[in-house]
N, C-alpha and C. Protein backbone atom coordinates (compact mmCIF):
# COMPACT_ATOMS: atom_id res chain seq x y z
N UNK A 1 158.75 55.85 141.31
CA UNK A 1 160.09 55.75 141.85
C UNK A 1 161.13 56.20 140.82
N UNK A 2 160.98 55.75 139.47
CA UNK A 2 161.64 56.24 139.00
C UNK A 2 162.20 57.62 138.65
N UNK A 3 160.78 58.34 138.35
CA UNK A 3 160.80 59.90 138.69
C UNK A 3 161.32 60.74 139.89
N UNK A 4 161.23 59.87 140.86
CA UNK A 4 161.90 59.98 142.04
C UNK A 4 163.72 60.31 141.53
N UNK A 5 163.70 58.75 141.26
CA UNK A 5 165.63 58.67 141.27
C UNK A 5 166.23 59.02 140.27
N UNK A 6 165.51 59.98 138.84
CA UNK A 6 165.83 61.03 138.07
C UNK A 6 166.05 62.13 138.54
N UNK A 7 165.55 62.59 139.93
CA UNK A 7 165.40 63.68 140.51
C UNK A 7 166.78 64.26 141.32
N UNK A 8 167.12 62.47 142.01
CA UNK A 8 168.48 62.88 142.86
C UNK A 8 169.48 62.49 142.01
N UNK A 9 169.82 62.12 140.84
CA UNK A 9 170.59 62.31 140.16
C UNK A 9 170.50 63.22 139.09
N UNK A 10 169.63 63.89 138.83
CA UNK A 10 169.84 65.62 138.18
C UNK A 10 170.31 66.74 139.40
N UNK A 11 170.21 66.39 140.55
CA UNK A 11 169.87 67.19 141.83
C UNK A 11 171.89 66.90 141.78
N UNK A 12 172.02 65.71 142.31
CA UNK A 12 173.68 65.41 142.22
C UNK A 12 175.05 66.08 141.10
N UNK A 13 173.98 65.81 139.73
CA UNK A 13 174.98 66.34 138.84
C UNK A 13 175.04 68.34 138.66
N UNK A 14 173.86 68.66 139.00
CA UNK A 14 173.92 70.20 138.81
C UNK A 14 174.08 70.60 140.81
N UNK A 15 174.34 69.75 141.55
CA UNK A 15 174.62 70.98 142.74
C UNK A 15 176.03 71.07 142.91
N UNK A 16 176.83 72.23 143.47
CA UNK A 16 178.01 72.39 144.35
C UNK A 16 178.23 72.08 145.24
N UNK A 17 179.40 71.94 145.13
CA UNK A 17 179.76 71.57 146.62
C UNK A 17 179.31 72.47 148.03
N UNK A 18 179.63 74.03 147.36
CA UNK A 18 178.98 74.42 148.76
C UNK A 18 177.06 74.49 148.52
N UNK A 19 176.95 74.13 147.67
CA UNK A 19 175.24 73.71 148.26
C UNK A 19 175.21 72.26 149.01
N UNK A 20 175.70 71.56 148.65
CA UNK A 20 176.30 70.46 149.49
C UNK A 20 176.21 70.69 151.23
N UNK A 21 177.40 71.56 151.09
CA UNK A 21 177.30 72.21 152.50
C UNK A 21 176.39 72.86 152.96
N UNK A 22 175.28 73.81 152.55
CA UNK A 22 174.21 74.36 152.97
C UNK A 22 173.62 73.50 154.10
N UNK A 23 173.32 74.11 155.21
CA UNK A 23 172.22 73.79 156.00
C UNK A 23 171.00 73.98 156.09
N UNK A 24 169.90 73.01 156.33
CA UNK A 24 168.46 73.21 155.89
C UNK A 24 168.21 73.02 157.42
N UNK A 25 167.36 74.43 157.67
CA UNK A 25 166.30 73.91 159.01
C UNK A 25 164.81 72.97 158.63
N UNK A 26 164.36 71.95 159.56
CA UNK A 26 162.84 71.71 159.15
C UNK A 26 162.92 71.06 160.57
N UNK A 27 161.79 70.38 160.20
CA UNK A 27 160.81 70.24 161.51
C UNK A 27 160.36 68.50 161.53
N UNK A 28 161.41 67.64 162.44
CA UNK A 28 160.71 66.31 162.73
C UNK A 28 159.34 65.70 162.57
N UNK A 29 159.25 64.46 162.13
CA UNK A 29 157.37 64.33 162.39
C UNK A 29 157.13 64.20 163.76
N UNK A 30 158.05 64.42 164.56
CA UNK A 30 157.40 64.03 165.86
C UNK A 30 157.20 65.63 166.33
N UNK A 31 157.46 66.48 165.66
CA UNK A 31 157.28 68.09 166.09
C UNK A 31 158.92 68.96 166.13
N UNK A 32 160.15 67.80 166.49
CA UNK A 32 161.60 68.21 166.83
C UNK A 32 161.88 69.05 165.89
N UNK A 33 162.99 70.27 166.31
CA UNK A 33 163.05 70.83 165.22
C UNK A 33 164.91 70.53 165.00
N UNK A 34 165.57 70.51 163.54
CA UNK A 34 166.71 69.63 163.21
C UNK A 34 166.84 70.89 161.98
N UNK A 35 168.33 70.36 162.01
CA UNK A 35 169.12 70.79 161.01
C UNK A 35 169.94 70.35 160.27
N UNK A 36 170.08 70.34 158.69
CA UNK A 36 171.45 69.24 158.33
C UNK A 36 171.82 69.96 157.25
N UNK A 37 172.91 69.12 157.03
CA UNK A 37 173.65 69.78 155.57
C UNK A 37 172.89 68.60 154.52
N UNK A 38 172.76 69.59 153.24
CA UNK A 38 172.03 68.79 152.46
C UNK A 38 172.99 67.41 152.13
N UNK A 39 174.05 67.55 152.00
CA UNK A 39 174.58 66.22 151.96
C UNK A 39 174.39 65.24 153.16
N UNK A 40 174.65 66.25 154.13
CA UNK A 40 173.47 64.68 155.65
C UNK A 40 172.51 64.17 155.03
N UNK A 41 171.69 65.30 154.57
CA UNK A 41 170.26 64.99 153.95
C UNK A 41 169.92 63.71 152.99
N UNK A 42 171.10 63.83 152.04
CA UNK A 42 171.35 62.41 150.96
C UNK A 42 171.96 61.38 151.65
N UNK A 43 172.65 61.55 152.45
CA UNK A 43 172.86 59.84 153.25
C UNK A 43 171.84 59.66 153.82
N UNK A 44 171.11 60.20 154.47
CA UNK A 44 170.16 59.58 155.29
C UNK A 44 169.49 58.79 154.29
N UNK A 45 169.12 59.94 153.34
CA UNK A 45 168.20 59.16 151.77
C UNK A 45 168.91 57.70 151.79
N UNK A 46 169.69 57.88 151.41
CA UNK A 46 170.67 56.94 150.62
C UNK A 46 170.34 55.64 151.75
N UNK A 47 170.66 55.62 153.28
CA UNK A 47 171.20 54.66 154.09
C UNK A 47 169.96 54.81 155.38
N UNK A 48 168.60 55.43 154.86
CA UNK A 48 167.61 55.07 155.54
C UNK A 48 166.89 53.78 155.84
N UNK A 49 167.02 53.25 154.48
CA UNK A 49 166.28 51.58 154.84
C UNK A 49 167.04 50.42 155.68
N UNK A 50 168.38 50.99 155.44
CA UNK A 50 169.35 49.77 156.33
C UNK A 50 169.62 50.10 158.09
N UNK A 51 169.47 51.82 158.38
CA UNK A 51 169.08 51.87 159.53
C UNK A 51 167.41 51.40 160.16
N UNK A 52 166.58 51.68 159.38
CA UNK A 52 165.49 50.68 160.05
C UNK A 52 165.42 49.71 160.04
N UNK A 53 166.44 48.54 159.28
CA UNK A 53 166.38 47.40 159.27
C UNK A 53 167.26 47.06 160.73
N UNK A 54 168.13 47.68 160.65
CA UNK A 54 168.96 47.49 161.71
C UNK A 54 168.40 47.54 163.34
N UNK A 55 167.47 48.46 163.22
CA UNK A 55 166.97 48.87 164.29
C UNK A 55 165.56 47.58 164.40
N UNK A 56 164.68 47.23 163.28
CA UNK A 56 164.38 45.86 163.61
C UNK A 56 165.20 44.73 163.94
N UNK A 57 166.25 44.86 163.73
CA UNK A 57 166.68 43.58 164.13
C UNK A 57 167.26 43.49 165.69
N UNK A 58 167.38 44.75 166.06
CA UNK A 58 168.13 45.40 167.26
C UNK A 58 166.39 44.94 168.29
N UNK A 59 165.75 45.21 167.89
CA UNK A 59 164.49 44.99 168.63
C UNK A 59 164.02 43.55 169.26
N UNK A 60 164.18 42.66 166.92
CA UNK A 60 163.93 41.56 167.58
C UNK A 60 165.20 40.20 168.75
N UNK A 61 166.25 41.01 168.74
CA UNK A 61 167.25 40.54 169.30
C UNK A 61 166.67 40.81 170.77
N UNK A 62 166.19 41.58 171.18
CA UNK A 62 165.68 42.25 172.71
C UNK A 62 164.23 41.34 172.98
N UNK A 63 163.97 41.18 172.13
CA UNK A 63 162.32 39.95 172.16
C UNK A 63 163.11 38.68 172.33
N UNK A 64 164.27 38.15 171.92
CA UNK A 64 164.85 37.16 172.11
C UNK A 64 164.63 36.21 170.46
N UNK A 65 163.86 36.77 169.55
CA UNK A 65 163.56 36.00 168.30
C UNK A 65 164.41 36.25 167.27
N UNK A 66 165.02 35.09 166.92
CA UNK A 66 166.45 34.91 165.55
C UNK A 66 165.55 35.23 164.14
N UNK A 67 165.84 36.33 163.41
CA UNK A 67 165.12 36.38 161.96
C UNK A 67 166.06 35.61 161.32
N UNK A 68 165.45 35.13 160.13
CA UNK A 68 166.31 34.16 159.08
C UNK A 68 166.96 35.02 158.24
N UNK A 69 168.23 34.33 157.89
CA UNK A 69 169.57 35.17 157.17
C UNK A 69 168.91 35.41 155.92
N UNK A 70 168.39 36.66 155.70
CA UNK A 70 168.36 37.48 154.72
C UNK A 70 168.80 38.60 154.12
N UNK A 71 170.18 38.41 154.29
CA UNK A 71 170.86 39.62 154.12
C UNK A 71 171.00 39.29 152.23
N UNK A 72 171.83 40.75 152.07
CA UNK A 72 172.03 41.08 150.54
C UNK A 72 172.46 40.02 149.81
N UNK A 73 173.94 39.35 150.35
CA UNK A 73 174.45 38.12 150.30
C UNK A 73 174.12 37.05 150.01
N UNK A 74 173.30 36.29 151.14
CA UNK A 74 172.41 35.04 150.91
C UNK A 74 171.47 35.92 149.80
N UNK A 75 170.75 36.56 149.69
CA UNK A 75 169.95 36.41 148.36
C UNK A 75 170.75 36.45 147.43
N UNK A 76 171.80 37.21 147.22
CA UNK A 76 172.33 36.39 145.49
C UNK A 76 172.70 35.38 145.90
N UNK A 77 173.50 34.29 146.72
CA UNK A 77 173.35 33.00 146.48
C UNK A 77 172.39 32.02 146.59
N UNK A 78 171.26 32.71 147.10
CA UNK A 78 169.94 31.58 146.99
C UNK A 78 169.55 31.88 145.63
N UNK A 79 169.36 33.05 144.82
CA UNK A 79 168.74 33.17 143.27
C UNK A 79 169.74 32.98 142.52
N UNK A 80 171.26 32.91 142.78
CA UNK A 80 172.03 32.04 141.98
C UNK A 80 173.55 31.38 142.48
N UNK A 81 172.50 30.24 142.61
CA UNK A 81 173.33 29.08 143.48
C UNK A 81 175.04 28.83 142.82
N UNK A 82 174.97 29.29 141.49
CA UNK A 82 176.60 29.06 140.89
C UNK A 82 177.50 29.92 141.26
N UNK A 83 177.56 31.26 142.26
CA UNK A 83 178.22 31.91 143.02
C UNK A 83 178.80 31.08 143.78
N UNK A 84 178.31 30.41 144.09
CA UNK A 84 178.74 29.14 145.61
C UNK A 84 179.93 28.61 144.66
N UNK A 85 179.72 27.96 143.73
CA UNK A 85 180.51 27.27 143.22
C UNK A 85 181.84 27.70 142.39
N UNK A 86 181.50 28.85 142.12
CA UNK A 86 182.45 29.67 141.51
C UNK A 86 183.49 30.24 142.79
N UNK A 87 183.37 30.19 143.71
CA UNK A 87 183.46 30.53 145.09
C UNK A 87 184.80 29.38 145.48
N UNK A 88 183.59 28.13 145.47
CA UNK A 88 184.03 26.56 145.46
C UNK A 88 185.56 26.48 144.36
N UNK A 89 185.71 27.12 143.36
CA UNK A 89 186.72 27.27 142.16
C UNK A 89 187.60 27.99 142.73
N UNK A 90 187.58 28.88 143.06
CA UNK A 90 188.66 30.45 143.01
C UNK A 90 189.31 29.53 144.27
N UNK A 91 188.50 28.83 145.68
CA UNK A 91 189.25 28.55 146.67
C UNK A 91 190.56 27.40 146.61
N UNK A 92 189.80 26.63 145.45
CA UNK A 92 190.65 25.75 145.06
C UNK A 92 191.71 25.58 143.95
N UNK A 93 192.13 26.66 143.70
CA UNK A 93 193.08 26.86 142.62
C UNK A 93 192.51 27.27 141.19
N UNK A 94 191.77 26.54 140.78
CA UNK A 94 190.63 26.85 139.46
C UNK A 94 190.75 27.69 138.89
């Protein structure tokens, strides 16, 4: 992974803007054939895992089953509970 995310940040700092803009043809796994600008290309990168999350949750909402609050949020205040409280401070003048 890491070699990975050396890759799109050498890729970020040496491209242009109009490579940016370039459009890439390729070919869906389902066979579709698509086109994007390489910067489509990096959001998708970028904001792929939160659309499939989304889309599980869009599912299990249609099954009728509540997943437990695990968003970004609740995990830093479950691995550090003194956010809450610091929280608890700022509201109260502190």
């Amino acid at each position: 992974m890491a070699e990975v995310d050396r890759w799109y940040l050498d890729y970020l700092e040496t491209v242009s803007e109009q490579g940016l803009a370039d459009r890439v043809a390729f070919v869906f796994t389902d066979g579709d054939k698509g086109c994007m600008a390489r910067q489509e290309m990096l959001t998708h990168v970028v904001l792929h895992g939160s659309y499939h999350r989304g889309e599980i949750g869009r599912i299990l909402a249609g099954i009728a089953v509540s997943p437990p609050l695990d968003t970004y949020a609740v995990h830093l205040h479950r691995s550090e509970p003194a956010r809450r409280l610091q929280s608890e401070r700022k509201a109260g003048g502190d």
